[in-house]
Protein backbone atom coordinates (compact mmCIF):
# COMPACT_ATOMS: atom_id res chain seq x y z
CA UNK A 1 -79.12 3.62 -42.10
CA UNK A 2 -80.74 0.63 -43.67
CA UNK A 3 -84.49 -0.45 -42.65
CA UNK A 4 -83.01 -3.40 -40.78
CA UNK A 5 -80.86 -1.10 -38.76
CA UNK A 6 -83.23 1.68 -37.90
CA UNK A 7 -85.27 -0.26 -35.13
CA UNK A 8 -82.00 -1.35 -33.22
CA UNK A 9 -82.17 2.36 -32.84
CA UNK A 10 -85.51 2.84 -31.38
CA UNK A 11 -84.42 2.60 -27.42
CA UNK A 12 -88.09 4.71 -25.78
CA UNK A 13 -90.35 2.45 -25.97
CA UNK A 14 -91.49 -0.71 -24.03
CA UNK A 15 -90.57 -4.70 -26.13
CA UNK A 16 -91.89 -8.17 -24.86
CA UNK A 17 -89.00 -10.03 -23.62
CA UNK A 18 -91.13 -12.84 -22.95
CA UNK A 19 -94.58 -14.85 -22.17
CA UNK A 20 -94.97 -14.38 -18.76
CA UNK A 21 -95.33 -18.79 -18.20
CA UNK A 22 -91.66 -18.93 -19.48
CA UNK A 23 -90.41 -16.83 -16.20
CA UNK A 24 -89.93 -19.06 -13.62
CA UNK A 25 -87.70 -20.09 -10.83
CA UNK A 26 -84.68 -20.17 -13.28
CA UNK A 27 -83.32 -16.95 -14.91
CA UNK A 28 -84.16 -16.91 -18.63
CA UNK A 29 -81.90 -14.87 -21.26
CA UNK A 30 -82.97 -12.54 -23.67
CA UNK A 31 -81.65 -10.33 -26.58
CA UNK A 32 -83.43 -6.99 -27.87
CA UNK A 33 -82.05 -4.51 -29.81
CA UNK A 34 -78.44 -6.39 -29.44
CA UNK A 35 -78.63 -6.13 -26.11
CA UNK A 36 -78.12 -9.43 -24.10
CA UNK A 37 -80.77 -9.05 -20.99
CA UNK A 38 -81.01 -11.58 -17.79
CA UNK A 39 -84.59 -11.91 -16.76
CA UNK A 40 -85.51 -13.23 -13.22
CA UNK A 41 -88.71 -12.65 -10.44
CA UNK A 42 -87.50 -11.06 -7.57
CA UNK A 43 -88.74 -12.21 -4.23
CA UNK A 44 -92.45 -10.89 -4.09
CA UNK A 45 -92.55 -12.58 -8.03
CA UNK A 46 -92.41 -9.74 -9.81
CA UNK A 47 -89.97 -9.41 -13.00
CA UNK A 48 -86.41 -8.03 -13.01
CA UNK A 49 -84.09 -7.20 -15.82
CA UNK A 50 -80.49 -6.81 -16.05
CA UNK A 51 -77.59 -6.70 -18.36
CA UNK A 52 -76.03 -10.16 -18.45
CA UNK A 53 -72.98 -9.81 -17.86
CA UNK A 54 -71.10 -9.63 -14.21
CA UNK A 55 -69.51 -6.95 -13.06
CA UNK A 56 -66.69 -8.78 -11.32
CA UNK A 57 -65.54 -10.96 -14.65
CA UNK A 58 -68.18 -10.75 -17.27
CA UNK A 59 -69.55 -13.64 -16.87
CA UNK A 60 -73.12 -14.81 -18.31
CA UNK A 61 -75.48 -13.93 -15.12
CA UNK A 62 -78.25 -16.02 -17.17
CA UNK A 63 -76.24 -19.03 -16.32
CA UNK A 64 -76.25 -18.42 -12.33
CA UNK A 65 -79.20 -19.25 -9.78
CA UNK A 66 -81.81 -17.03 -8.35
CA UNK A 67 -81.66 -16.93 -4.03
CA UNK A 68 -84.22 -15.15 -2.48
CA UNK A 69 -85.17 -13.15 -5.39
CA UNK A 70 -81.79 -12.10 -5.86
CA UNK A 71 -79.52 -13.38 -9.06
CA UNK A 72 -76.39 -14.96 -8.31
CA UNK A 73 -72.97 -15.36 -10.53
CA UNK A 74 -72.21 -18.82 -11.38
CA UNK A 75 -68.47 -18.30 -11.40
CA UNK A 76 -67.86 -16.36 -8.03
CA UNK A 77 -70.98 -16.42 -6.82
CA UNK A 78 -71.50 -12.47 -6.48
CA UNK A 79 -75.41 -11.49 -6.42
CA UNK A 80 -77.45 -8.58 -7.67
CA UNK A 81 -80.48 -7.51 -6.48
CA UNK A 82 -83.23 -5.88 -9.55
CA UNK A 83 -81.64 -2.89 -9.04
CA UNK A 84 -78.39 -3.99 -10.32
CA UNK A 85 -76.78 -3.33 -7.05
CA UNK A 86 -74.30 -6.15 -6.23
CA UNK A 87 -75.39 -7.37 -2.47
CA UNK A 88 -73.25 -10.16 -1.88
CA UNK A 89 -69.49 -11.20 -2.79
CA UNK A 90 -69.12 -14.23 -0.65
CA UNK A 91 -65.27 -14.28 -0.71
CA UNK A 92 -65.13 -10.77 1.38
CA UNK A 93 -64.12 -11.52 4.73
CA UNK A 94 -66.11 -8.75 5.88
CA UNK A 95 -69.62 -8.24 7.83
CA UNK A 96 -71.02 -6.25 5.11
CA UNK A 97 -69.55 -8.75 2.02
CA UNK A 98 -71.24 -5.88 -0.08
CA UNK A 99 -69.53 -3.87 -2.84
CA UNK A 100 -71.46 -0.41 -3.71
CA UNK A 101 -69.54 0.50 -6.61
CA UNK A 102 -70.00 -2.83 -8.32
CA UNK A 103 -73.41 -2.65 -10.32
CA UNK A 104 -74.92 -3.55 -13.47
CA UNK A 105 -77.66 -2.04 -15.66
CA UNK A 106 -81.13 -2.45 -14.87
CA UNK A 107 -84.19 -2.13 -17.42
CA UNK A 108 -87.48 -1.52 -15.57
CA UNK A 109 -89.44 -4.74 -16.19
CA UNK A 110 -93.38 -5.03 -15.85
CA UNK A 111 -95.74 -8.00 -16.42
CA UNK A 112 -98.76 -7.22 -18.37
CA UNK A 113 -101.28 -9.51 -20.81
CA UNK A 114 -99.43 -12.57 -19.90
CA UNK A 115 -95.48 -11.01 -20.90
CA UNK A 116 -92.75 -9.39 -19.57
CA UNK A 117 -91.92 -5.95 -20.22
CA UNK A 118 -89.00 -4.19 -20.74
CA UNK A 119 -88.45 -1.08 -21.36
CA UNK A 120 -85.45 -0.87 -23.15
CA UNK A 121 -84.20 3.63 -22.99
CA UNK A 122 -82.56 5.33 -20.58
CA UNK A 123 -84.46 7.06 -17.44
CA UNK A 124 -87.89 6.11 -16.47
CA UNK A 125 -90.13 4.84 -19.11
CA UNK A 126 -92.57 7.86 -20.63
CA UNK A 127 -95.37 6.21 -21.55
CA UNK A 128 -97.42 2.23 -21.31
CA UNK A 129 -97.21 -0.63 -23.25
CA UNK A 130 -99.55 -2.25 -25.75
CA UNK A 131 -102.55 -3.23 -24.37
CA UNK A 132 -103.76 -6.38 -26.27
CA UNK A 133 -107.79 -5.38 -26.87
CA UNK A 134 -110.25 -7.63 -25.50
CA UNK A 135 -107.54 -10.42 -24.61
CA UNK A 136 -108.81 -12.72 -22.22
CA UNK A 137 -112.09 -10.71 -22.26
CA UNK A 138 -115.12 -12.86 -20.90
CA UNK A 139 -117.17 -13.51 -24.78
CA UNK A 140 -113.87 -13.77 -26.41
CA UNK A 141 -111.45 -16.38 -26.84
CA UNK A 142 -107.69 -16.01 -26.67
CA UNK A 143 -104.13 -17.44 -27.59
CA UNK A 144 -100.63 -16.51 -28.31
CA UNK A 145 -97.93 -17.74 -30.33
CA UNK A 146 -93.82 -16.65 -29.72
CA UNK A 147 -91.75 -17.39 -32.94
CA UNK A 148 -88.40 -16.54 -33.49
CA UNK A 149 -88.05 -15.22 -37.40
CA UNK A 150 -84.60 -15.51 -39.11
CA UNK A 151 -85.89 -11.67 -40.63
CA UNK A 152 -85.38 -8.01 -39.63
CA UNK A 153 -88.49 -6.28 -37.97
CA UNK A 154 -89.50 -4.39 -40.91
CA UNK A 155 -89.71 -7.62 -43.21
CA UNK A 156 -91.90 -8.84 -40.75
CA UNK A 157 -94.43 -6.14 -40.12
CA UNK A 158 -94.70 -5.51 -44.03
CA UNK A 159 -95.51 -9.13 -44.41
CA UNK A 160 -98.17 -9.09 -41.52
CA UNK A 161 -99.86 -6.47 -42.72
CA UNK A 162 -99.41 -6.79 -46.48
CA UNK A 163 -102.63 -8.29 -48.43
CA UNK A 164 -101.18 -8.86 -52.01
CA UNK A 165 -98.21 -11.73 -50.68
CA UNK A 166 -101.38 -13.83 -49.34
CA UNK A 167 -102.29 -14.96 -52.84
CA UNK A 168 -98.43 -16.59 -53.56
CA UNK A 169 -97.64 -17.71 -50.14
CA UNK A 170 -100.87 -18.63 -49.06
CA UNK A 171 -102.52 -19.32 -52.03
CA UNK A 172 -106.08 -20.86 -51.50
CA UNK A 173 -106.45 -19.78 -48.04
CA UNK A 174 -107.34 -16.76 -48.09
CA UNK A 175 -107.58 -15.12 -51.48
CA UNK A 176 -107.27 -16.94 -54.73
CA UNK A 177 -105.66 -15.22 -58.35
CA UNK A 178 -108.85 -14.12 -59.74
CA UNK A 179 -108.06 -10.38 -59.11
CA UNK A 180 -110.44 -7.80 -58.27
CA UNK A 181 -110.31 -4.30 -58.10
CA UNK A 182 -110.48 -3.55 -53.83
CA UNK A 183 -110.15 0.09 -52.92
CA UNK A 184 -108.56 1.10 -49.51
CA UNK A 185 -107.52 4.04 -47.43
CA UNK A 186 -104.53 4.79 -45.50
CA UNK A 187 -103.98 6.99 -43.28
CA UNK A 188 -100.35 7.97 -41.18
CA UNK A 189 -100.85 9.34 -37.68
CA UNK A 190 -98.19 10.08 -35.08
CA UNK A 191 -97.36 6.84 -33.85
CA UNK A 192 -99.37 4.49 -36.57
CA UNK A 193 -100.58 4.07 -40.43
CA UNK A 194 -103.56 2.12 -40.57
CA UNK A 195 -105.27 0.72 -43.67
CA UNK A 196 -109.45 0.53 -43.86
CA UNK A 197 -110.33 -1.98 -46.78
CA UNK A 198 -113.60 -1.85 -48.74
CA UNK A 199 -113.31 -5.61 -49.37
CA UNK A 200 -115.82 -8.63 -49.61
CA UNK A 201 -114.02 -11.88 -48.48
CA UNK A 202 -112.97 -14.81 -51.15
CA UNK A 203 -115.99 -17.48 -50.46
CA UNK A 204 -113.92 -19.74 -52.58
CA UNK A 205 -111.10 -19.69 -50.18
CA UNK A 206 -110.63 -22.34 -47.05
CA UNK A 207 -110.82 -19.67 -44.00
CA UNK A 208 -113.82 -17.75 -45.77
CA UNK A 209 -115.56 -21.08 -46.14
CA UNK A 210 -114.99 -22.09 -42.72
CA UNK A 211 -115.00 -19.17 -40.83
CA UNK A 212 -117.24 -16.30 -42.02
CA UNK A 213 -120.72 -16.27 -42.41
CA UNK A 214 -122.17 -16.62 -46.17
CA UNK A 215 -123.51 -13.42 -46.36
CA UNK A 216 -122.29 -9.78 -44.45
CA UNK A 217 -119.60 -7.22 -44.77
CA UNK A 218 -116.15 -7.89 -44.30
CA UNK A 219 -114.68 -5.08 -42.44
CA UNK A 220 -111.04 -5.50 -42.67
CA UNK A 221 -108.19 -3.03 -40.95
CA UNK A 222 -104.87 -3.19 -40.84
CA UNK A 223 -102.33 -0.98 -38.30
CA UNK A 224 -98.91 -0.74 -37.67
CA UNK A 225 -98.29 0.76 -33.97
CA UNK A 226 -95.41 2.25 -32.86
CA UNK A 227 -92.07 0.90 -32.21
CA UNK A 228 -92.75 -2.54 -33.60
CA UNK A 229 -96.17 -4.31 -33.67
CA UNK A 230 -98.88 -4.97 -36.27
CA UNK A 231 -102.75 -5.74 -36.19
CA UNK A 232 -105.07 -6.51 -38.30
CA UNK A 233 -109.31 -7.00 -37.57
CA UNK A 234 -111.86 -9.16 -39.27
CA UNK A 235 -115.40 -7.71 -38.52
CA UNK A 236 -118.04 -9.71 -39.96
CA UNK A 237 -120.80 -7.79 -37.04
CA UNK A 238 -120.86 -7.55 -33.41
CA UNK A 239 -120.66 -11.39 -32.67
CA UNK A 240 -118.03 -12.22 -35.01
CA UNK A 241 -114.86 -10.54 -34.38
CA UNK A 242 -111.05 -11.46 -35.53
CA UNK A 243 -108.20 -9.42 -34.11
CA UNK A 244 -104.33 -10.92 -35.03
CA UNK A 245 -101.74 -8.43 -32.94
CA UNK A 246 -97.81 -9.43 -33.03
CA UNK A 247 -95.83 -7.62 -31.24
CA UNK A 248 -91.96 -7.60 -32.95
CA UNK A 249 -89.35 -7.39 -30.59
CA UNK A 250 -86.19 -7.39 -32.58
CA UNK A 251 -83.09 -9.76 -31.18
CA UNK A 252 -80.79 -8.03 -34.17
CA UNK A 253 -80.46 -6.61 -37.69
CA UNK A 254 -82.14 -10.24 -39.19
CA UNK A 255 -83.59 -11.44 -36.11
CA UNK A 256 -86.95 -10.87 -34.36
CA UNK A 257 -89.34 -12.57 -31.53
CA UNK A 258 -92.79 -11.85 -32.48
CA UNK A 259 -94.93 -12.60 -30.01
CA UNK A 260 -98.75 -13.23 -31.32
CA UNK A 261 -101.87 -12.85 -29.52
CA UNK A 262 -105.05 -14.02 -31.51
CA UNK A 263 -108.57 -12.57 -30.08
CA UNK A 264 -111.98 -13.72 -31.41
CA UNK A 265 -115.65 -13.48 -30.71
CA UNK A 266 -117.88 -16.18 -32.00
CA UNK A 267 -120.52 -16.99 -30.00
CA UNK A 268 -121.54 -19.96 -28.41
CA UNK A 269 -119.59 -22.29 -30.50
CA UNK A 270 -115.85 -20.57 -29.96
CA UNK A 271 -113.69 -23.27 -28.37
CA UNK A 272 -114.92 -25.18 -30.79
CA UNK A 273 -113.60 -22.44 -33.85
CA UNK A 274 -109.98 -22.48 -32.00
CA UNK A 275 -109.67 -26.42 -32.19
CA UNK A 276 -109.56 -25.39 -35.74
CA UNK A 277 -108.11 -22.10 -36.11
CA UNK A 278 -105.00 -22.15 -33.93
CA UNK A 279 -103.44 -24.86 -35.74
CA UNK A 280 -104.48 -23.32 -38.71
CA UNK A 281 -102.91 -20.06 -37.35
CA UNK A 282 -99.74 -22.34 -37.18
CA UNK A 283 -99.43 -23.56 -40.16
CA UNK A 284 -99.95 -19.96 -42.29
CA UNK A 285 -97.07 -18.46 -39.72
CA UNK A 286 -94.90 -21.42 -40.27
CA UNK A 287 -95.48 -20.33 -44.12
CA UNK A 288 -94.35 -16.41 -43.86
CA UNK A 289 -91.29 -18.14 -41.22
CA UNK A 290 -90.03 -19.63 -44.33
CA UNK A 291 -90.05 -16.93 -47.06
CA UNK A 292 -88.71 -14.37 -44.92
CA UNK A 293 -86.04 -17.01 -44.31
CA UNK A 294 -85.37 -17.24 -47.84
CA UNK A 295 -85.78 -13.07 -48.05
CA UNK A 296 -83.15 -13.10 -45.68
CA UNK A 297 -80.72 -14.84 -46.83
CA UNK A 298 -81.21 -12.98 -50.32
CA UNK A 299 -80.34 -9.76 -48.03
CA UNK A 300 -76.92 -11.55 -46.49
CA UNK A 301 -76.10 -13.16 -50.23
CA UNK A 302 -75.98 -9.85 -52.05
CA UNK A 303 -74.69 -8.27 -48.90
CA UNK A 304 -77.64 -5.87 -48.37
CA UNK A 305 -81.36 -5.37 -49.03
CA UNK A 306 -82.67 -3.14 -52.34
CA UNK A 307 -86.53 -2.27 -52.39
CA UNK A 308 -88.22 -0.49 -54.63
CA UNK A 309 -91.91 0.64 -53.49
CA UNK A 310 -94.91 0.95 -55.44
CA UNK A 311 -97.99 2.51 -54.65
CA UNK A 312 -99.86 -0.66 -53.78
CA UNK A 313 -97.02 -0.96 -51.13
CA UNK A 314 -99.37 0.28 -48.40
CA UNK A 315 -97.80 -0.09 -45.05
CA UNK A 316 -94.02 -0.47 -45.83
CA UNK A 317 -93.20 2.86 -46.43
CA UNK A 318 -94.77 4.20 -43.42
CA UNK A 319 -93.66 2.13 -41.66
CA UNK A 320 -89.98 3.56 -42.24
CA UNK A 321 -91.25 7.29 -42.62
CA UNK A 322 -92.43 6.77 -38.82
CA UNK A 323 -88.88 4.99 -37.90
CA UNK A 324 -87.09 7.81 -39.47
CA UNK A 325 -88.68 10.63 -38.14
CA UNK A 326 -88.44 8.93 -34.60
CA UNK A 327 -84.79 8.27 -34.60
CA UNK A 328 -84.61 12.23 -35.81
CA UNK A 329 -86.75 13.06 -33.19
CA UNK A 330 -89.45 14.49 -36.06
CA UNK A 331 -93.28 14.57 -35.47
CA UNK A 332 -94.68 12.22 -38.37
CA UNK A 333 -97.47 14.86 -40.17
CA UNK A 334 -100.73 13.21 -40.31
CA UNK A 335 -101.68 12.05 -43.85
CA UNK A 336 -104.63 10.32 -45.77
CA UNK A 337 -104.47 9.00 -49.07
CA UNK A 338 -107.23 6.58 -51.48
CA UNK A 339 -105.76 3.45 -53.18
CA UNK A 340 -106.84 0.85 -55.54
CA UNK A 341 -105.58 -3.10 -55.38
CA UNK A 342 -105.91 -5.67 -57.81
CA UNK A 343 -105.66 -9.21 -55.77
């Protein structure tokens, strides 16, 4: 099983299907883990999520209308209510134009942080979904970002939390080439590896210079979190607080919706600090869009991916180590290791 496969695999655990402004009156359609999915709100609002296809001719429900919170078949006009349960076949010619046997598969949905939720296994879900930390918060300012990456999951949580690709693909703003020695631990736990970096921030580079104060100590983490999503925090104190979570829902082997929620604390002057950093946020994602795009299509040209790890390789391999033992149904043993970067 490659590393693109394995998280089509991992079914237990909640995925974003959406922001929660792009749910409307219309039904919106979705794919996660090759699974096509038919969102709608039901009559008091609240989400719903089946499989799109009818049960009468297989027909895309996505493309149908949504009456009285109930989602209805564009080609013979049979409905479902969230539960799946078809309620209505307008050509019976009976009282009860209901058909009990005719259902199809619901995913319980929630709305939470500003998304829809699906939880994607079988039976009730087991546990809760992220919670984005101090998102919305009053003293902290918030946005998010959905972008659809031609790239697998794993490519896309390596390159989120990976420090050494930020001096090649975004070379001046945040590190430059003069290379210093940075030393960093790692740690695995049972549902994330997380990375504490003893590093002072490039002054030289544009986000240091703009952003962080002249003098203090970077704290930087990064963390992978179980099934899919990355974060990484800038401390620089209590009043000066960066937190970057994207959550990876993948769509198929080379295909993933990350959905990006960017928390700060700045003080006073913080609306004024996103008229600058979201489009800056922008612009470095619209960077890692387009060499994953070219990673992928490296991965379909030779017909399959080839890594080899080195040490300095600090998330990736944990990453798959916790995939692995998941899909086997291991418990990942805790683990700490001490490494040294040049970058």
């Amino acid at each position: 099983m490659t590393e693109s496969e394995l998280p089509l695999r991992l079914r237990d655990y909640w995925y974003i299907a959406a922001e929660s402004r792009a749910l409307r009156s219309a039904p919106l359609q979705r794919t996660i883990l090759n699974q096509h999915v038919v969102l709608f709100r039901d009559e008091a609002g609240k989400p719903a999520a089946l499989l799109d296809r009818c049960a009468h001719r297989n027909m895309r429900l996505s493309l149908g209308k949504i009456r009285s919170g109930r989602i209805e078949c564009p080609y013979h006009g049979w409905t479902y209510a969230r539960d799946g349960a078809c309620v209505v076949v307008p050509s019976l010619a009976t009282e009860d134009a209901t058909l009990p046997h005719a259902r199809v598969d619901a995913f319980p949905a929630l709305e939470r942080d500003g998304f829809i939720w699906i939880w994607m296994g079988g039976g009730a879900p087991s546990r809760e979904p992220l919670h984005f930390e101090h998102a919305d918060e009053k003293g902290w300012t918030t946005f998010r970002m959905t972008t659809r990456f031609d790239a697998g999951a794993f490519a896309c949580l390596e390159n989120f939390l990976d420090v050494p690709h930020t001096v090649y693909v975004h070379g001046g703003w945040f590190r430059s080439r003069s290379a210093r020695l940075t030393k960093t631990r790692v740690r695995t736990e049972r549902d994330s590896a997380v990375v504490e970096f003893d590093e002072e921030p490039e002054r030289q580079s544009v986000v240091a210079r703009l952003l962080f104060p002249k003098r203090g100590k970077l704290v930087h983490t990064d963390r992978f979190v179980m099934p899919s999503t990355s974060r990484v925090d800038y401390v620089f104190g209590p009043n000066r607080h960066f937190i970057i979570t994207s959550q990876c829902t993948p769509v198929s082997e080379l295909e993933t919706d990350v959905y990006t929620v960017i928390t700060f604390r700045f003080g006073a002057i913080a609306p004024l600090v996103r008229l600058y950093f979201e489009p800056l946020s922008r612009r470095i994602l619209r960077q890692d869009i387009d060499i994953l795009r070219e990673h992928s299509a490296q991965i379909r040209r030779f017909g399959g991916s080839r890594y080899t790890f080195a040490e300095t390789d600090l998330i990736g391999p944990r990453i798959l180590r916790l995939w692995n033992d998941a899909v086997s149904g291991r418990e990942t043993p805790p683990s700490e290791s001490e490494v040294t970067l040049r970058f």
